[in-house]
PDB file of N, CA and C in Angstrom:
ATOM      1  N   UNK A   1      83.888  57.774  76.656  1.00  0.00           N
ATOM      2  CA  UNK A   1      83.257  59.066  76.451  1.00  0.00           C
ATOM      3  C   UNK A   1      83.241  59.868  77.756  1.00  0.00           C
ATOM      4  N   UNK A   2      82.892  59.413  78.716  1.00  0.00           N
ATOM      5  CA  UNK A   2      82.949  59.712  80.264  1.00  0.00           C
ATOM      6  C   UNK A   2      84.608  60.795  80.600  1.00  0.00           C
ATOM      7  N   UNK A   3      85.453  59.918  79.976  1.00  0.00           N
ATOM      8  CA  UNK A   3      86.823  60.413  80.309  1.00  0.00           C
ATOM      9  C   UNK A   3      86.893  61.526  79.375  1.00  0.00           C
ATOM     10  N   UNK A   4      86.956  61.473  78.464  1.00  0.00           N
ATOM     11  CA  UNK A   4      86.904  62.654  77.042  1.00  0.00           C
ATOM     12  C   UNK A   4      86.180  64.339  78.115  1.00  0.00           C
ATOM     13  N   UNK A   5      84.962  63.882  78.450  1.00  0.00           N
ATOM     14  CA  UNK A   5      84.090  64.688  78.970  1.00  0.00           C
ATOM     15  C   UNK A   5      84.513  65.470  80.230  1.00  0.00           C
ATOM     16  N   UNK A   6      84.775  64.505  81.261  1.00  0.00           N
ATOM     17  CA  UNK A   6      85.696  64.536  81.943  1.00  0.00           C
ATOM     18  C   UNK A   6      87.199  65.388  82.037  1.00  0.00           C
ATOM     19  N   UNK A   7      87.884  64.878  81.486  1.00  0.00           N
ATOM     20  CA  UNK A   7      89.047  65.560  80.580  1.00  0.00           C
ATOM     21  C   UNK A   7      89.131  67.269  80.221  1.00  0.00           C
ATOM     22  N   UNK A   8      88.248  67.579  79.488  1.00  0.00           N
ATOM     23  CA  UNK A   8      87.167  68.568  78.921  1.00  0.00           C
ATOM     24  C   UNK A   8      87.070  69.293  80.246  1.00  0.00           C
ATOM     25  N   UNK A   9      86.678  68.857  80.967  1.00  0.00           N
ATOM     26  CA  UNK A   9      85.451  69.496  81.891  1.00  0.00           C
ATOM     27  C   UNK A   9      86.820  70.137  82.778  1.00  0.00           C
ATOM     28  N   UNK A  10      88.021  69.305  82.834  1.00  0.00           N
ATOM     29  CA  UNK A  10      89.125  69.709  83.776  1.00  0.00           C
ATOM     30  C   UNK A  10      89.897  70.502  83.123  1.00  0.00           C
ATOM     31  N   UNK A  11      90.187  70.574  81.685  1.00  0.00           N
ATOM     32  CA  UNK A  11      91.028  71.528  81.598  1.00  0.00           C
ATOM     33  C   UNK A  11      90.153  72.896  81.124  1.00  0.00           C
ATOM     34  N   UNK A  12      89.178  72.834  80.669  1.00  0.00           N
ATOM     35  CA  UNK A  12      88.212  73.912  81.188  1.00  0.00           C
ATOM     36  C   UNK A  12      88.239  74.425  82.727  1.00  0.00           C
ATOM     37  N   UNK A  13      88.475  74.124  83.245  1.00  0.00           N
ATOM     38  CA  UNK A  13      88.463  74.384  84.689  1.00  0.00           C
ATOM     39  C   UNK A  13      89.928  75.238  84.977  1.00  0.00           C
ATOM     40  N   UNK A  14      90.561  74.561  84.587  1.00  0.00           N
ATOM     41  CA  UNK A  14      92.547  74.863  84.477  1.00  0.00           C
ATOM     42  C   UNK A  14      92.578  75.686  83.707  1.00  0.00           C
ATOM     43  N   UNK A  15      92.158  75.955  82.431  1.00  0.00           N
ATOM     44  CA  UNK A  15      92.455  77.354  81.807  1.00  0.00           C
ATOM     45  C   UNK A  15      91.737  78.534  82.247  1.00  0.00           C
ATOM     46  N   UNK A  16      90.289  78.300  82.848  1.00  0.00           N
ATOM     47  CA  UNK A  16      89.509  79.693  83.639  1.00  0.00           C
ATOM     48  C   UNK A  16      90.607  80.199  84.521  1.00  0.00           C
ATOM     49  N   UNK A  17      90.794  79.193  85.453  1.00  0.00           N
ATOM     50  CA  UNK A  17      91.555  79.693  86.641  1.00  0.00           C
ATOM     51  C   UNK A  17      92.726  80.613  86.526  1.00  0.00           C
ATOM     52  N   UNK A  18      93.586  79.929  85.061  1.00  0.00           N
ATOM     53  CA  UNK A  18      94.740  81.040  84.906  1.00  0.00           C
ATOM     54  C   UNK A  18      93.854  82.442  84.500  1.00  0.00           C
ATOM     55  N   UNK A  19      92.779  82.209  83.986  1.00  0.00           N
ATOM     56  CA  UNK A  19      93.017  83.408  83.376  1.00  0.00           C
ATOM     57  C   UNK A  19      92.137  84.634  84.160  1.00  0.00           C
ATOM     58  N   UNK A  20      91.354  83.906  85.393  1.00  0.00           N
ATOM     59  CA  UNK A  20      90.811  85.038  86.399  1.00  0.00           C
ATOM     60  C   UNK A  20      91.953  84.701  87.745  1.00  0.00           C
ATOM     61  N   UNK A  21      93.023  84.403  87.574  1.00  0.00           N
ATOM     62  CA  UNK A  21      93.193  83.743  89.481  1.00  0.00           C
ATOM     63  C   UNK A  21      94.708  83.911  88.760  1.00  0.00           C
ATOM     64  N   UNK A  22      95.377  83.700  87.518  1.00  0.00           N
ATOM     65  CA  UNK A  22      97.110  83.680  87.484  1.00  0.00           C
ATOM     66  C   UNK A  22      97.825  85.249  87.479  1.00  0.00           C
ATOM     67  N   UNK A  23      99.061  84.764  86.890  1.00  0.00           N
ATOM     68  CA  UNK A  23      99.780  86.058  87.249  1.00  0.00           C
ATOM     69  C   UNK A  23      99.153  87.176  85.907  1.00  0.00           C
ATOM     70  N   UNK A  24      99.083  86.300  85.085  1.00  0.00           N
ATOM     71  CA  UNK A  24      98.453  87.146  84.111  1.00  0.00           C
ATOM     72  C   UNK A  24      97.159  87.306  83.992  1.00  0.00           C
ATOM     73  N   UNK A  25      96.232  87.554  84.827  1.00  0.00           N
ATOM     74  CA  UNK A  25      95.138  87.466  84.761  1.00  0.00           C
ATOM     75  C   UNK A  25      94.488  88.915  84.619  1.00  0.00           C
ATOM     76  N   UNK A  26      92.901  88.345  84.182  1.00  0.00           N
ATOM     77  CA  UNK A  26      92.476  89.735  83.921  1.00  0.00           C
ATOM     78  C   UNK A  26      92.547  90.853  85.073  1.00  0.00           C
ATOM     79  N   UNK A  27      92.207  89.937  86.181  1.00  0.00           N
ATOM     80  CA  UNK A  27      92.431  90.996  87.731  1.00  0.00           C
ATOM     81  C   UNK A  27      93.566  92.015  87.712  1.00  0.00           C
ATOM     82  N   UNK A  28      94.709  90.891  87.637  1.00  0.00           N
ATOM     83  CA  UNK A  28      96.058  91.673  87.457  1.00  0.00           C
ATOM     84  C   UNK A  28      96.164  92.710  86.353  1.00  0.00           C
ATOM     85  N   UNK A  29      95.774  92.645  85.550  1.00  0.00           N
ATOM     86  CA  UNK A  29      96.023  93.803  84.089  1.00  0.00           C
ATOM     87  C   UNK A  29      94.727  94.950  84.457  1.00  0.00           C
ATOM     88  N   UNK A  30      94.019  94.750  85.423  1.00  0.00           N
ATOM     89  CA  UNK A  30      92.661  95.876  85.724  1.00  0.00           C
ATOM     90  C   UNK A  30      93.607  96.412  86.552  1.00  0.00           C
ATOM     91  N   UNK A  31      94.172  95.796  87.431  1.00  0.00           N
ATOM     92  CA  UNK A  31      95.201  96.558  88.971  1.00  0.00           C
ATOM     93  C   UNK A  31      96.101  97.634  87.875  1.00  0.00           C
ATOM     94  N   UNK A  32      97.191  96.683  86.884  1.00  0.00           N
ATOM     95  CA  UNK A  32      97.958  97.454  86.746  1.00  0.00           C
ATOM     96  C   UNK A  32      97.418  98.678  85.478  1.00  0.00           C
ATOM     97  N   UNK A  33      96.264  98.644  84.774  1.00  0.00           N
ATOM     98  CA  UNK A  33      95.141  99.785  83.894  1.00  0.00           C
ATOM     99  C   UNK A  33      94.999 100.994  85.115  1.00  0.00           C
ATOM    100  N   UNK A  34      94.966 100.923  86.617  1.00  0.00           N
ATOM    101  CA  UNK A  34      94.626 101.314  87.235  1.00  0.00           C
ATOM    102  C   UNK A  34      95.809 102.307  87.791  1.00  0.00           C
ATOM    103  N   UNK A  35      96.998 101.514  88.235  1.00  0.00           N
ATOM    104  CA  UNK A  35      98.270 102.035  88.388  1.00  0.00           C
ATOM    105  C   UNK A  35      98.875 102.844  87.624  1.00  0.00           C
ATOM    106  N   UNK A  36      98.285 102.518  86.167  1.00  0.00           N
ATOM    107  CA  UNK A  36      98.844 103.431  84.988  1.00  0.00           C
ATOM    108  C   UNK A  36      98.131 104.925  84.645  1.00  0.00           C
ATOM    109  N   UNK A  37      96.740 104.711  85.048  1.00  0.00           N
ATOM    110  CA  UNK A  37      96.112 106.074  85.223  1.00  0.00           C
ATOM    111  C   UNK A  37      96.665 106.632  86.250  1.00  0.00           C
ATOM    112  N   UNK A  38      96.713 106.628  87.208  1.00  0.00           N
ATOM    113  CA  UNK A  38      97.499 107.351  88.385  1.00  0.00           C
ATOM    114  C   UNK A  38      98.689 107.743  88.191  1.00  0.00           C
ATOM    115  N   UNK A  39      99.652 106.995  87.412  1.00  0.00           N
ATOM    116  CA  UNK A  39     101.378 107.595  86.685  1.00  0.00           C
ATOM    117  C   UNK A  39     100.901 108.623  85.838  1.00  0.00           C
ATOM    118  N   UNK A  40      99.814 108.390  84.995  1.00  0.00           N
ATOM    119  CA  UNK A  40      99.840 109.493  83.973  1.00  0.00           C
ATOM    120  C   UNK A  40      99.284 110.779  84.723  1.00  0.00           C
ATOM    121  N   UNK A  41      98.617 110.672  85.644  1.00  0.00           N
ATOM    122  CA  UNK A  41      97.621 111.605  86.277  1.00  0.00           C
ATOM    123  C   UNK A  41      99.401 112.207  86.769  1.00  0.00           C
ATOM    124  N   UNK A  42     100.140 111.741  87.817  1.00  0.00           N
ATOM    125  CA  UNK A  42     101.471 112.650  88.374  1.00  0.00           C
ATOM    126  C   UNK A  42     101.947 113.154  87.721  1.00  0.00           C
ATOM    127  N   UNK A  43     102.300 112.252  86.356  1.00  0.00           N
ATOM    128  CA  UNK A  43     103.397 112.722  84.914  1.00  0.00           C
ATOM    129  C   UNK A  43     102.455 114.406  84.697  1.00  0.00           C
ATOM    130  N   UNK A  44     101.498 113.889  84.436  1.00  0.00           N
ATOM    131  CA  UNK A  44     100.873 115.174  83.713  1.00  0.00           C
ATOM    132  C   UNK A  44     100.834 116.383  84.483  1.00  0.00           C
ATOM    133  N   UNK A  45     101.010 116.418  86.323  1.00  0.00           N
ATOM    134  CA  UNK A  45     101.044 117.344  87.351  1.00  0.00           C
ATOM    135  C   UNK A  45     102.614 117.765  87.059  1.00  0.00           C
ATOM    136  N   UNK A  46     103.624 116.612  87.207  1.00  0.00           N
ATOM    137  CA  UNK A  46     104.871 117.214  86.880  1.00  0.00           C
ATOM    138  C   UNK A  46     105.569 117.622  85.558  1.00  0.00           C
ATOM    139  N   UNK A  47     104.941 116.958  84.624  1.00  0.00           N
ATOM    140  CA  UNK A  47     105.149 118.350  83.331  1.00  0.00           C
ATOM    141  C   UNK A  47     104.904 119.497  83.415  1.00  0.00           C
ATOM    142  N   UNK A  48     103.318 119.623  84.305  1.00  0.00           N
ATOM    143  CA  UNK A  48     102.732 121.447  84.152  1.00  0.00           C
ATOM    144  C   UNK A  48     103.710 121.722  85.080  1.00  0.00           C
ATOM    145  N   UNK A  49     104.610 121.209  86.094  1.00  0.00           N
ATOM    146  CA  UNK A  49     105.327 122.250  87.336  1.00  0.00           C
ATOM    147  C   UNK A  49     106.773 122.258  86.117  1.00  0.00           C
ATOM    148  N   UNK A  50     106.947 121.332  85.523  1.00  0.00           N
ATOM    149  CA  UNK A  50     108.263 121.250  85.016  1.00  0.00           C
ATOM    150  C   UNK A  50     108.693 122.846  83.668  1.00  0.00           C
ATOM    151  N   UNK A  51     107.317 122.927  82.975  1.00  0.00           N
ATOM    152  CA  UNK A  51     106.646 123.948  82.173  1.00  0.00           C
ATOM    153  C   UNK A  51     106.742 125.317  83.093  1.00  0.00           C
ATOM    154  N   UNK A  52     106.276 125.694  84.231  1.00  0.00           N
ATOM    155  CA  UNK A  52     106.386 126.754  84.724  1.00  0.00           C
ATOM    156  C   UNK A  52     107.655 127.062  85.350  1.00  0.00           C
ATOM    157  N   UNK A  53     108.250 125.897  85.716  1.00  0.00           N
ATOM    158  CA  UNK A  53     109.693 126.213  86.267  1.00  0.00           C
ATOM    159  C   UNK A  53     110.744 126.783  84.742  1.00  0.00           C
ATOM    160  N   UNK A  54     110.719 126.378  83.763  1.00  0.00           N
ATOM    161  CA  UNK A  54     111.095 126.466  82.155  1.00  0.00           C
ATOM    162  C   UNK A  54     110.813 127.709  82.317  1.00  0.00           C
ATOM    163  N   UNK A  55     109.832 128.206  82.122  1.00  0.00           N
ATOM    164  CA  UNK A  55     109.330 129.479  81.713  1.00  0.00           C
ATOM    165  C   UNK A  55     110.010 130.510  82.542  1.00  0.00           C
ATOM    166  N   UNK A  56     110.154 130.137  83.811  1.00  0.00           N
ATOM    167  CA  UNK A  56     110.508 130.804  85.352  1.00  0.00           C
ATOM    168  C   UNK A  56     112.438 130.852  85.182  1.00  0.00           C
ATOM    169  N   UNK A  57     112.427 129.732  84.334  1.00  0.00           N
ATOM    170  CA  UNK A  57     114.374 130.099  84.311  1.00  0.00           C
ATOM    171  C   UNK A  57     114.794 130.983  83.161  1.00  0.00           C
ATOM    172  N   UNK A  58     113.835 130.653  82.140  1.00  0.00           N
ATOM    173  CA  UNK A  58     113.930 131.659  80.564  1.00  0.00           C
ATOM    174  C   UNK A  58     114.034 133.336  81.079  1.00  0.00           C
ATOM    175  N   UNK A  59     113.025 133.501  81.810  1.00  0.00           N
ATOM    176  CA  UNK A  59     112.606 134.584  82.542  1.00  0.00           C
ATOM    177  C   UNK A  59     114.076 135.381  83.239  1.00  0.00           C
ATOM    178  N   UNK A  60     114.402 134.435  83.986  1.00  0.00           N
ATOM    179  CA  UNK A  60     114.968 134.998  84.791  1.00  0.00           C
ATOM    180  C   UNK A  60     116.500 134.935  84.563  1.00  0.00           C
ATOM    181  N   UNK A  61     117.253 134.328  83.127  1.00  0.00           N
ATOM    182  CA  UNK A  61     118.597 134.314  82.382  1.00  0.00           C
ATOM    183  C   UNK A  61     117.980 135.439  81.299  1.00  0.00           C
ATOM    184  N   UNK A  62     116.778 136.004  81.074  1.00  0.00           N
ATOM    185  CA  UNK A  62     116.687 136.483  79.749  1.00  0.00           C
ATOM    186  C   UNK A  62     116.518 138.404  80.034  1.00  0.00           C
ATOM    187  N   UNK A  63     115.718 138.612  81.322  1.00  0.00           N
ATOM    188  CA  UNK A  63     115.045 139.561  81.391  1.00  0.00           C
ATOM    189  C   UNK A  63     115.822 140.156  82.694  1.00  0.00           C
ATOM    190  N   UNK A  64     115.662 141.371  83.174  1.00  0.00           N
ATOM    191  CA  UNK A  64     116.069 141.820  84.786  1.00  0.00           C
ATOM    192  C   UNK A  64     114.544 142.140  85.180  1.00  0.00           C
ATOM    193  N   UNK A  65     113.868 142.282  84.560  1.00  0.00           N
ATOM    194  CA  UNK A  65     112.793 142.599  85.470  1.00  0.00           C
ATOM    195  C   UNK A  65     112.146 141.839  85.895  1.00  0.00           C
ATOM    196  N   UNK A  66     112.105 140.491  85.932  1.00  0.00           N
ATOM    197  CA  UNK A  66     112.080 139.192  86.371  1.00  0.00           C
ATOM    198  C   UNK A  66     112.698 139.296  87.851  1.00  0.00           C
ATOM    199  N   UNK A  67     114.024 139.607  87.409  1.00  0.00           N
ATOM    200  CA  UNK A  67     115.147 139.661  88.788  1.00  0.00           C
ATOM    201  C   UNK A  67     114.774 140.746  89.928  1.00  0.00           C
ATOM    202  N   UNK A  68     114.293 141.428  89.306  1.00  0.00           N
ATOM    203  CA  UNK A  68     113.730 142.773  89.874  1.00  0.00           C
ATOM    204  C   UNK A  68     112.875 142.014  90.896  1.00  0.00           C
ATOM    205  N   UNK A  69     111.738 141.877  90.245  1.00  0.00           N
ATOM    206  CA  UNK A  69     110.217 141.633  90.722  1.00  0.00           C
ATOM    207  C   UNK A  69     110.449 140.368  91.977  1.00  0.00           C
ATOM    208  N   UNK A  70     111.706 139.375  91.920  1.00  0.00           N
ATOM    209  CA  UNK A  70     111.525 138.560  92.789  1.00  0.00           C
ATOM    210  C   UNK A  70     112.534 139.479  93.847  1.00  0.00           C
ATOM    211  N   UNK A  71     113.340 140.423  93.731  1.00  0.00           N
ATOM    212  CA  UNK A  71     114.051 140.943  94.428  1.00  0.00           C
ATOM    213  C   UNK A  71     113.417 141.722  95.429  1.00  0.00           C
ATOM    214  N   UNK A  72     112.269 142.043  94.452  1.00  0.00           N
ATOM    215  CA  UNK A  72     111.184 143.094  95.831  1.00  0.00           C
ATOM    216  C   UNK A  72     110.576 142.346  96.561  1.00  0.00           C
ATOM    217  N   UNK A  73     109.637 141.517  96.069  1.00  0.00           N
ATOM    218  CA  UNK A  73     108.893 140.298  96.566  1.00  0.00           C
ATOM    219  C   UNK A  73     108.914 139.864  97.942  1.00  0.00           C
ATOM    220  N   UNK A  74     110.780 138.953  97.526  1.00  0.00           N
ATOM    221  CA  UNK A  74     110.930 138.127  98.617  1.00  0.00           C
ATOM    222  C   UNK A  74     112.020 138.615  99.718  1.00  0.00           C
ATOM    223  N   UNK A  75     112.833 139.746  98.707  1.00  0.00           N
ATOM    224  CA  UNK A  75     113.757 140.259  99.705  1.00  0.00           C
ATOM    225  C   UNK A  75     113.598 141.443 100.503  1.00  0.00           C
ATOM    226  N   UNK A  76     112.412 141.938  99.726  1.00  0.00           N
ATOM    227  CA  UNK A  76     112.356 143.713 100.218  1.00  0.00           C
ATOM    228  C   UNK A  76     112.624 144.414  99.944  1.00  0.00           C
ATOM    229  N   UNK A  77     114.139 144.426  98.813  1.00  0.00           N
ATOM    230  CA  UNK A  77     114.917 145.117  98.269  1.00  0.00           C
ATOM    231  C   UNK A  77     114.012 146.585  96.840  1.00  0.00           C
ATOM    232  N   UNK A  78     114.636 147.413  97.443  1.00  0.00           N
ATOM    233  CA  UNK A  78     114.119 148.819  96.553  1.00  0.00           C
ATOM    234  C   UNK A  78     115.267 148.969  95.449  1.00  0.00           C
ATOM    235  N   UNK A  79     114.510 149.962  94.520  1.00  0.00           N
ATOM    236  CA  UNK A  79     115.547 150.393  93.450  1.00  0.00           C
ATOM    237  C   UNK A  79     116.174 151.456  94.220  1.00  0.00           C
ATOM    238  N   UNK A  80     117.547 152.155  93.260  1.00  0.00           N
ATOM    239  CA  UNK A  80     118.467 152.994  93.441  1.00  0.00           C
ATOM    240  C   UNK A  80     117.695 154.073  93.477  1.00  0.00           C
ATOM    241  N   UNK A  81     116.829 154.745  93.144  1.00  0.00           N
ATOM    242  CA  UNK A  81     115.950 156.105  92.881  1.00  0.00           C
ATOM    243  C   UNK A  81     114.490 155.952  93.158  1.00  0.00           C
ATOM    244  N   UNK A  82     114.381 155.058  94.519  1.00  0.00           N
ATOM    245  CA  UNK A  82     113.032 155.253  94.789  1.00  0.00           C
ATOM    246  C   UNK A  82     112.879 155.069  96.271  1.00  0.00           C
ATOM    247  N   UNK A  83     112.388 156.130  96.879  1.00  0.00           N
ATOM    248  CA  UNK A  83     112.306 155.869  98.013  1.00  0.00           C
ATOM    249  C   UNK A  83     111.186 154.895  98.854  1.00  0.00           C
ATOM    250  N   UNK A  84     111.173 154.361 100.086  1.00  0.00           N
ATOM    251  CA  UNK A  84     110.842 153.138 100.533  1.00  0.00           C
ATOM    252  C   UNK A  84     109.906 153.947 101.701  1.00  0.00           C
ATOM    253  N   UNK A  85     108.494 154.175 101.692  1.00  0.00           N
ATOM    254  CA  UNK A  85     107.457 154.277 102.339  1.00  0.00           C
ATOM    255  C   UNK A  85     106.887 153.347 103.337  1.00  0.00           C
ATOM    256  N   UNK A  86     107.043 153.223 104.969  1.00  0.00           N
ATOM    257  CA  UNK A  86     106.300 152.373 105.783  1.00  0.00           C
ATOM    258  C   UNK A  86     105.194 153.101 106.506  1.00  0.00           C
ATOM    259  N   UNK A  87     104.117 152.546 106.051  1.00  0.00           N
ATOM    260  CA  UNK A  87     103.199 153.532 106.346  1.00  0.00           C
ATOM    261  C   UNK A  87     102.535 152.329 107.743  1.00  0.00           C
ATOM    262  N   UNK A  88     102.255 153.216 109.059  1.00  0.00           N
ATOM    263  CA  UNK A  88     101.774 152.136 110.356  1.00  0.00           C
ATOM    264  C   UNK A  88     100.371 152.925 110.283  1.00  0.00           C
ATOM    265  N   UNK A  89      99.857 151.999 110.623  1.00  0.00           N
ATOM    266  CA  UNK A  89      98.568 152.661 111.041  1.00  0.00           C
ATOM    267  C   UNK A  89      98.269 152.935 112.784  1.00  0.00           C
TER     268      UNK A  89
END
């Protein structure tokens, strides 16, 4: 009976261990629950940039005033019939 108990008492011991201390353990599946919120958290940052860039190419194969508006913006560039005011103080 001693050994039975015994016995018992050890592989009780051997199955805890895998299952807080092995590769599959609960530790390990909290780490990687953890890793997986953080992928979804980027995924979900680079869909919304992926969404505005979409919108930003539709825009700008579909429309000229798109083309326009970044033409003034970033280049400086004026239309054909409007004259260009630098006012200094």
């Amino acid at each position: 009976m001693k050994l039975l108990n015994g016995l018992l008492v050890l592989l009780i011991i051997l199955f805890q261990s895998q299952l807080w201390l092995g590769d599959s353990s609960v530790r390990a599946l909290n780490l990687l629950e953890v890793d997986l919120d953080t992928q979804k958290a980027n995924n979900d940052e680079l869909e919304a940039r992926n969404t505005q860039l979409e919108i930003e190419v539709l825009d700008l194969k579909n429309g000229l005033e798109a083309v326009e508006e970044r033409a003034r913006a970033e280049l400086g560039m004026i239309g054909e019939r409007e004259t260009f005011y630098l006012i200094i103080d």
